[in-house]
N, C-alpha and C. Protein backbone atom coordinates (compact mmCIF):
# COMPACT_ATOMS: atom_id res chain seq x y z
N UNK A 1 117.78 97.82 93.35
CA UNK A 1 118.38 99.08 92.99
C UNK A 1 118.28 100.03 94.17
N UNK A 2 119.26 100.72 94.73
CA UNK A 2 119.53 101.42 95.68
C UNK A 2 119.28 102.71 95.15
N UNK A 3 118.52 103.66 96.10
CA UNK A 3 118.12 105.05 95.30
C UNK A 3 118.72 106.11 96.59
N UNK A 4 118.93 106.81 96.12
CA UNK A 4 119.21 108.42 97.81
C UNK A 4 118.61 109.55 96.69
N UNK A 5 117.60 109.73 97.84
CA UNK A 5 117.06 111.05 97.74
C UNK A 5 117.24 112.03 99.09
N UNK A 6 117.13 113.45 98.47
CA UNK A 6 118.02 114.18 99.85
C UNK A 6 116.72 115.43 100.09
N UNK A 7 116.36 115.08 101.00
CA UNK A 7 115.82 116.12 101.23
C UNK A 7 115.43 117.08 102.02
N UNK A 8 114.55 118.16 102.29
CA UNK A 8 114.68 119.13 103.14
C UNK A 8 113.51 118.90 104.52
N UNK A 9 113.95 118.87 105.48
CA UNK A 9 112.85 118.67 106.40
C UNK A 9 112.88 119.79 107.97
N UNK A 10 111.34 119.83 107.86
CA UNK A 10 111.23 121.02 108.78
C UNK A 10 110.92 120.18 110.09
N UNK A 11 111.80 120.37 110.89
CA UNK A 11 111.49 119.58 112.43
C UNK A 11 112.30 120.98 113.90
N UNK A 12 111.41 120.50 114.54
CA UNK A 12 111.64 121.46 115.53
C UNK A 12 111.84 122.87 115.40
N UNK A 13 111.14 123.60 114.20
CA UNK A 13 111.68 124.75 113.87
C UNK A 13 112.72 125.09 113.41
N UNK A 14 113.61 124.11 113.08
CA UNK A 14 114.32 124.07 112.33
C UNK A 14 114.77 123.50 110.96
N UNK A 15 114.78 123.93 109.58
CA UNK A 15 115.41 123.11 108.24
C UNK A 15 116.27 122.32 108.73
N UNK A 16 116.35 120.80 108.68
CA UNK A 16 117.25 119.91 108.63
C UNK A 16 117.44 119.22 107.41
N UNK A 17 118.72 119.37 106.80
CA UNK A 17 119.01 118.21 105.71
C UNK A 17 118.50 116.58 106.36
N UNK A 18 117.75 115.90 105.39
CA UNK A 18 118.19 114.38 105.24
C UNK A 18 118.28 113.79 104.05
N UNK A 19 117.97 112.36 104.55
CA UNK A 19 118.18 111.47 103.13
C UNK A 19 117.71 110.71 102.99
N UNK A 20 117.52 109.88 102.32
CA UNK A 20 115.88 108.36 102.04
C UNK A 20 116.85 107.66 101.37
N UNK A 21 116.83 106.34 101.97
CA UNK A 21 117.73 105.74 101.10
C UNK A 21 117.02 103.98 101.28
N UNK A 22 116.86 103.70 100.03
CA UNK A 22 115.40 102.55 100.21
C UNK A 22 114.25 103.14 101.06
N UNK A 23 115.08 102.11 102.25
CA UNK A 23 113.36 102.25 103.10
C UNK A 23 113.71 103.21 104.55
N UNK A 24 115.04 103.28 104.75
CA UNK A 24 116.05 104.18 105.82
C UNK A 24 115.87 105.87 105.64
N UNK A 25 115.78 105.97 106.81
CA UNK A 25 115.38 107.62 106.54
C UNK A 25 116.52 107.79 107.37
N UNK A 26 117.34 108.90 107.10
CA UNK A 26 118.56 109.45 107.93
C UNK A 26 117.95 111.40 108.10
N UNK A 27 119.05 111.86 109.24
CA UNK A 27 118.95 112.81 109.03
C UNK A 27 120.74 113.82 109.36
N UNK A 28 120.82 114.65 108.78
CA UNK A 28 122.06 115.31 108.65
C UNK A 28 122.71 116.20 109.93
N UNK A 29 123.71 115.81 110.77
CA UNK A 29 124.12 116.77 111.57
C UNK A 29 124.96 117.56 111.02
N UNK A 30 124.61 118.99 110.68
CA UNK A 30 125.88 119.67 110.10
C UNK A 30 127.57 119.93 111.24
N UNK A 31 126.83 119.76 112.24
CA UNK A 31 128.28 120.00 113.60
C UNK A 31 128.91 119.17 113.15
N UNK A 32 128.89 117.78 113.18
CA UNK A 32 129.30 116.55 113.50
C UNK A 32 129.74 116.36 112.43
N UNK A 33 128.90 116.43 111.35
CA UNK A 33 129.09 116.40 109.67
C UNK A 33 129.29 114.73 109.33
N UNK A 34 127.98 114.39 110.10
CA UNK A 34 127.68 112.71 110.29
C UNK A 34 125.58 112.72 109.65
N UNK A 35 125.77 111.63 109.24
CA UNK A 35 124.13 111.22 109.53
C UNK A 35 123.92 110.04 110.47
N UNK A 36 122.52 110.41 111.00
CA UNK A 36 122.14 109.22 111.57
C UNK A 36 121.00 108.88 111.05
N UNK A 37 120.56 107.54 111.19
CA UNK A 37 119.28 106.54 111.06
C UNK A 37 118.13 107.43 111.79
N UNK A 38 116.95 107.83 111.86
CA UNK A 38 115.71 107.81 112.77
C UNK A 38 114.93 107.41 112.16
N UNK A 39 114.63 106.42 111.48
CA UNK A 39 113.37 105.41 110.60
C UNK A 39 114.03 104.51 109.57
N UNK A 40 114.10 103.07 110.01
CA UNK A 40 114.86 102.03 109.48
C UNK A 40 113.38 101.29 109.40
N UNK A 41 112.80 101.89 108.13
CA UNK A 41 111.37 101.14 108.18
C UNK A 41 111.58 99.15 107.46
N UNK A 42 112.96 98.91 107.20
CA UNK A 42 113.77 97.22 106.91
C UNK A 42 113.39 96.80 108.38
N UNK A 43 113.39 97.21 109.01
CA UNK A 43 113.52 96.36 110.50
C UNK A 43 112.29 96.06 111.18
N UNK A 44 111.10 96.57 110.46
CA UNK A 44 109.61 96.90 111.18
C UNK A 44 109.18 96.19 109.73
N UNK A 45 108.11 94.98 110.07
CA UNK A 45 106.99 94.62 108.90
C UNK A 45 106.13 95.73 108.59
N UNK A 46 105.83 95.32 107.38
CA UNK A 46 105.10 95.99 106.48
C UNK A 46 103.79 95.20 106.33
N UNK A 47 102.82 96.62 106.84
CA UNK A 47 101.23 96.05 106.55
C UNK A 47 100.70 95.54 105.23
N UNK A 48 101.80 95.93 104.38
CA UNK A 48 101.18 95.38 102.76
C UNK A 48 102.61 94.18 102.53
N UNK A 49 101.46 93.61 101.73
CA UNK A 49 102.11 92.06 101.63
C UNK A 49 103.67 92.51 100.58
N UNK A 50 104.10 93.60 100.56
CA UNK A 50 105.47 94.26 99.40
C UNK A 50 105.99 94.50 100.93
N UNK A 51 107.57 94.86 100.32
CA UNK A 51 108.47 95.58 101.30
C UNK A 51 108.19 97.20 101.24
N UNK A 52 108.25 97.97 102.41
CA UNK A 52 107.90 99.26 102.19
C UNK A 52 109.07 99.55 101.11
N UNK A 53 108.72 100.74 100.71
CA UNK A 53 108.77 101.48 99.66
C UNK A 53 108.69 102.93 99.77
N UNK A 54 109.67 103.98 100.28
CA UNK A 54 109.48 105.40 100.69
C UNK A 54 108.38 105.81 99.10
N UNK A 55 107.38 106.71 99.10
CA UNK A 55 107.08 107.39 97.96
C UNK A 55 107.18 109.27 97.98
N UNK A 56 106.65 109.11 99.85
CA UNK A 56 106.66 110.47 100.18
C UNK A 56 107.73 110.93 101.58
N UNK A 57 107.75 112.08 101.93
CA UNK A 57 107.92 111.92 103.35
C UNK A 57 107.73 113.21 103.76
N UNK A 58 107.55 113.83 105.21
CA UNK A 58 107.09 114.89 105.79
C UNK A 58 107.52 115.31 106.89
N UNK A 59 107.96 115.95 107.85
CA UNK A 59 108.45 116.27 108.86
C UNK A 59 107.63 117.62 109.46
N UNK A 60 107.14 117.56 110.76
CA UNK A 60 107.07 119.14 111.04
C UNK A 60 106.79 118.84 112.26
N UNK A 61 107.15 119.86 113.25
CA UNK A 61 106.68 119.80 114.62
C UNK A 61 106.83 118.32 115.10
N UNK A 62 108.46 117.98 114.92
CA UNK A 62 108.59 116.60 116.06
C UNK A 62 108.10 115.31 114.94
N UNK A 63 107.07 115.64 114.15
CA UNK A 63 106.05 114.40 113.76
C UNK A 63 106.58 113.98 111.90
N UNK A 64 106.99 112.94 112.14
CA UNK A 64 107.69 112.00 110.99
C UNK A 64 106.43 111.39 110.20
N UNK A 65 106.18 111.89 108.80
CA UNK A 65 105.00 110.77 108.08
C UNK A 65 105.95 110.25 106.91
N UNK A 66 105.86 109.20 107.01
CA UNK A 66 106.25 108.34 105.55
C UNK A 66 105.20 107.59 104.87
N UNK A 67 105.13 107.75 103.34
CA UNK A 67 104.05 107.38 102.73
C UNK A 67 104.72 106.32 101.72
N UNK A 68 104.16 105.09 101.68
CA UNK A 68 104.75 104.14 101.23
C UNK A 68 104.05 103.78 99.12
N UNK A 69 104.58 102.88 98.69
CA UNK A 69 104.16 102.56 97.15
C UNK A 69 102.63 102.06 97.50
N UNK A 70 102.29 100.94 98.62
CA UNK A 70 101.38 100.22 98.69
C UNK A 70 100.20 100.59 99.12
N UNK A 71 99.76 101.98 99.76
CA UNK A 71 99.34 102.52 100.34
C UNK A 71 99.64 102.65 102.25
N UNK A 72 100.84 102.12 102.42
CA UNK A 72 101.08 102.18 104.00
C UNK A 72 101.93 103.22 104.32
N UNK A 73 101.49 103.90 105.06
CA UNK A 73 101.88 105.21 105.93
C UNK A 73 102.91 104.96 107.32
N UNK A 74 104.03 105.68 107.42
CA UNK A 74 104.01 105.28 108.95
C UNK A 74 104.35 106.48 109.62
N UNK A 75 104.38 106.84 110.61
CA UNK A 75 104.14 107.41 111.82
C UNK A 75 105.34 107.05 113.01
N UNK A 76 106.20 108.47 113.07
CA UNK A 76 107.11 108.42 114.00
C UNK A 76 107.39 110.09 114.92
N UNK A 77 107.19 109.71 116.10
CA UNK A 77 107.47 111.22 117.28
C UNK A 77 108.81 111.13 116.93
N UNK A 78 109.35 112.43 116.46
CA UNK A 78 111.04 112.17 115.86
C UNK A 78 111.65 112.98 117.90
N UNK A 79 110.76 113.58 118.75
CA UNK A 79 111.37 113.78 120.39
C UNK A 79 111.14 113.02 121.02
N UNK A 80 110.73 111.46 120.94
CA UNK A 80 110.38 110.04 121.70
C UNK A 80 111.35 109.11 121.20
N UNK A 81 111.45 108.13 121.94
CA UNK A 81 111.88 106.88 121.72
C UNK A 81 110.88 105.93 121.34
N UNK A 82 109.94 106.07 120.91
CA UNK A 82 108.69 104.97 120.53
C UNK A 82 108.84 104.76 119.00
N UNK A 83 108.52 103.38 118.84
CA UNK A 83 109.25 102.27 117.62
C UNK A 83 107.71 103.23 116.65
N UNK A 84 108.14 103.64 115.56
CA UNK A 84 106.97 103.85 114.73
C UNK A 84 105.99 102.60 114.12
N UNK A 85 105.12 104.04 113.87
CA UNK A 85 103.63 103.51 114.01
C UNK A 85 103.34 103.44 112.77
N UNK A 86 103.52 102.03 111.81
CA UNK A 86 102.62 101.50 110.54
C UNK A 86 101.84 100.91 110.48
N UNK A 87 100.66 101.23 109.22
CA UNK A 87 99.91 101.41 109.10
C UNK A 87 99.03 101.39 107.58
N UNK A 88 98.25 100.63 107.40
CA UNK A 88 97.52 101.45 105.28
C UNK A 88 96.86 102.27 105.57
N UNK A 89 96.48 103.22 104.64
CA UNK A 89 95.94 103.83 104.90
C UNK A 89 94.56 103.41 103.27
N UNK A 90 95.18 102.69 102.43
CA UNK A 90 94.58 101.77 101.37
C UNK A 90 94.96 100.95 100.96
N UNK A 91 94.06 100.16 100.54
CA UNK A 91 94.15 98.38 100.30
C UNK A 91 93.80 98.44 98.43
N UNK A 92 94.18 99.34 98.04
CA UNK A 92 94.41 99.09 96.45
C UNK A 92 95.92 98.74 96.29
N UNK A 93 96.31 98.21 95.28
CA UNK A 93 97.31 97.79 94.96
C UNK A 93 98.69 98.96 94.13
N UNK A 94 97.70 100.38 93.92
CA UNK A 94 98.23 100.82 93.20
C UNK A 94 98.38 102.32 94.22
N UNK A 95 97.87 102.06 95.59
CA UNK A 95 97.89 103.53 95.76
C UNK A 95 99.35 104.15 96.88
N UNK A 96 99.98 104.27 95.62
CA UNK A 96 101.11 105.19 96.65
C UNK A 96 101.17 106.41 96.76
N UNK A 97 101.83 106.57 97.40
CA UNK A 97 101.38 107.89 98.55
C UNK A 97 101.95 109.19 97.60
N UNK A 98 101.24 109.58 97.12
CA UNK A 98 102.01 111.01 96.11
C UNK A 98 102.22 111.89 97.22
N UNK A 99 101.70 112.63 97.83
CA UNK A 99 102.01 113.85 99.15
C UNK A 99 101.40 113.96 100.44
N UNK A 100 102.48 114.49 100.86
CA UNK A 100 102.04 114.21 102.35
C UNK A 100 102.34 115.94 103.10
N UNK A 101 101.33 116.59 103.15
CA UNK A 101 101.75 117.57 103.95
C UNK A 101 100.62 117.51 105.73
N UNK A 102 101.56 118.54 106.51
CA UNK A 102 101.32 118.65 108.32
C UNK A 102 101.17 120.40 108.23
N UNK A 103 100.00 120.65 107.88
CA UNK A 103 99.76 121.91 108.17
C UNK A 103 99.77 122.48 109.58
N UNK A 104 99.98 123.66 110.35
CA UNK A 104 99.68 124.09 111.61
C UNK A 104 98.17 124.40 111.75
N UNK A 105 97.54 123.57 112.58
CA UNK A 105 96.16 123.64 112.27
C UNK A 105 95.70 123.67 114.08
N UNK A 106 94.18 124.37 114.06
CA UNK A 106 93.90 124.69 115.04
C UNK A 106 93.00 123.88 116.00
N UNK A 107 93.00 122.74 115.57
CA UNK A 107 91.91 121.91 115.71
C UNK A 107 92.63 120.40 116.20
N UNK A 108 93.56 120.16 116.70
CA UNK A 108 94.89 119.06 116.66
C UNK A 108 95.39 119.35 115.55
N UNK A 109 96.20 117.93 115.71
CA UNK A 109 97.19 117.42 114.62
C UNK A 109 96.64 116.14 113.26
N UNK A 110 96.41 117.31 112.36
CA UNK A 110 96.07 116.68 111.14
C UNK A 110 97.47 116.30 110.04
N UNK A 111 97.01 115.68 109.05
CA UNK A 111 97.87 115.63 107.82
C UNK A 111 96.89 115.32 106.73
N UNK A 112 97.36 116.10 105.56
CA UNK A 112 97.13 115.36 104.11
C UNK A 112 97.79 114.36 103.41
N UNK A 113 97.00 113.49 103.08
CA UNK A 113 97.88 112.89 101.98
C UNK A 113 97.15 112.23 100.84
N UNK A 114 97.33 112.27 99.63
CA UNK A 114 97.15 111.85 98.33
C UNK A 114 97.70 110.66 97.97
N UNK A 115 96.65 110.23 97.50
CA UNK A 115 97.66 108.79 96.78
C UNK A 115 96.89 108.48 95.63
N UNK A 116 97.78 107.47 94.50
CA UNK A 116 97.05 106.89 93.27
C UNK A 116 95.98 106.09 93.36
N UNK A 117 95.41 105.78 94.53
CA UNK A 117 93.99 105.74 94.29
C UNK A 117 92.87 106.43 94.38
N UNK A 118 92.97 107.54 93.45
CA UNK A 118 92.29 108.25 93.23
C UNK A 118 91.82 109.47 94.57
N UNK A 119 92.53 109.26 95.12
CA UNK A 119 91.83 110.03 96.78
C UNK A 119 92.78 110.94 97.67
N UNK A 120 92.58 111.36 98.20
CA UNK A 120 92.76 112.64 99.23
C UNK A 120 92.31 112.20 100.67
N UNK A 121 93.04 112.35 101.59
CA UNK A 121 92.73 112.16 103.29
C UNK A 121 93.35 113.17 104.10
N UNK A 122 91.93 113.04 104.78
CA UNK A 122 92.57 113.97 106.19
C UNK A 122 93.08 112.82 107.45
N UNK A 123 94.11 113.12 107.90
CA UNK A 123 94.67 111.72 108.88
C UNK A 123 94.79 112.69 110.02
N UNK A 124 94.11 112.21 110.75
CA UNK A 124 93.94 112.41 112.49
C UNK A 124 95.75 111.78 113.00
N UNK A 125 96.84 112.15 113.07
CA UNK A 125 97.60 111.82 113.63
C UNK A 125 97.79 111.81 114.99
N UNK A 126 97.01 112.14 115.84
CA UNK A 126 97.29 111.88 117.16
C UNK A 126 96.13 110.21 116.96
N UNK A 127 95.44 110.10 116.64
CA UNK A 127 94.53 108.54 116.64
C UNK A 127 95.17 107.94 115.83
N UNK A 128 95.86 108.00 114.55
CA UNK A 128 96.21 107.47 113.19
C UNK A 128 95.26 106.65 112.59
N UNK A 129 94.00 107.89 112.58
CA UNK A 129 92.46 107.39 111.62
C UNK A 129 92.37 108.71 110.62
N UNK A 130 91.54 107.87 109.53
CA UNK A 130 91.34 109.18 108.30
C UNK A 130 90.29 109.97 109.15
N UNK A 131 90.37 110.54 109.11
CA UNK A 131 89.06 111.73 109.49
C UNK A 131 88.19 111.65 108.38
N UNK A 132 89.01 111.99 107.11
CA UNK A 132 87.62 112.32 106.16
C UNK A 132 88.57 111.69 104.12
N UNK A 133 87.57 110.83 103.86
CA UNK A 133 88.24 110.81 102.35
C UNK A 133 87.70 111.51 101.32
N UNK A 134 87.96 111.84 100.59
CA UNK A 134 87.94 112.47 99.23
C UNK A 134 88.00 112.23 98.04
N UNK A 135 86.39 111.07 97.64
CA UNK A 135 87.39 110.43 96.31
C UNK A 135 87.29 111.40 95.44
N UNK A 136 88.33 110.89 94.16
CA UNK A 136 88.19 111.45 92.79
C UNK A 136 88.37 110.72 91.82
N UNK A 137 88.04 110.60 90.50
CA UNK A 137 87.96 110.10 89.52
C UNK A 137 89.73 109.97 88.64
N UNK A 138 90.41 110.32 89.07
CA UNK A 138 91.64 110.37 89.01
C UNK A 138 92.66 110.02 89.86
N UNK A 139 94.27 109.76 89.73
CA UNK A 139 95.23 109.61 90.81
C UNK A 139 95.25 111.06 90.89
N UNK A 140 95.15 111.33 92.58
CA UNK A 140 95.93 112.88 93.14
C UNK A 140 96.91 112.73 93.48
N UNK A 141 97.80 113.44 92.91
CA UNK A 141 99.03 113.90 93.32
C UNK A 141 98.97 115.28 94.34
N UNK A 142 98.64 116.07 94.82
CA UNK A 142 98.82 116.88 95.48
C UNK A 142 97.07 117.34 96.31
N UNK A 143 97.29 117.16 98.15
CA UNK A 143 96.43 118.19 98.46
C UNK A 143 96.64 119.37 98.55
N UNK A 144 95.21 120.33 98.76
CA UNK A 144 95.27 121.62 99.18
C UNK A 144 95.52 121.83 100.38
């Protein structure tokens, strides 16, 4: 089953329309009034033994996070040409990625993200290591 979701993404200081479509992330030129591909996560294996699976996605400052059903994350410089960077971030079977936010933070480049196994992470995106987990007795859907 083929799904499009459309959504809003903050890159370069600027709102850009895109779109998720399976595992393809596009993004919207309003000039051109075209989309293009910048994350064809079909063409790159998947660290979990499933085909990725968009659950989340994030944009800010250049930096692309996609959060997958299985717990695999990936990681793309949307101002480079470098093939993105996947990754789990958990080895439960159930933990997909509920949210993913890129706060402006003073300390590098962090991210949150939540997933149904019960937990919360801080992800060091310049290393692509958790910094710090957070369990909970529940699936999180949303960090602070």
């Amino acid at each position: 089953m083929m799904s499009c979701i459309h959504v809003s993404i903050e890159w370069d200081s600027h709102k850009t329309q895109g779109s998720v479509e399976n595992a393809v992330v596009k993004l919207w030129n309003p000039i051109s009034r075209s989309s293009y591909v910048v994350c064809d996560l079909l063409r790159h294996p998947s660290p979990s033994p499933y085909p990725f699976r968009i659950g989340s996605i994030c944009a800010h400052d250049s930096i692309l996070l996609v959060g997958g059903f299985f717990g695999e994350v990936c990681s793309l410089r949307l101002d480079t040409d470098q093939e993105p960077n996947i990754f789990l971030m958990s080895h439960s079977t159930d933990a997909i990625t509920n949210h993913i936010s890129i706060p402006d933070s003073g300390d590098g480049r962090i991210a949150f993200l939540s997933n149904n196994d019960a937990s919360c992470k801080i992800l060091d995106i310049e290393l692509m290591k958790t910094r710090h987990t957070y369990q909970q007795n529940w699936a999180v859907n949303v960090c602070p």
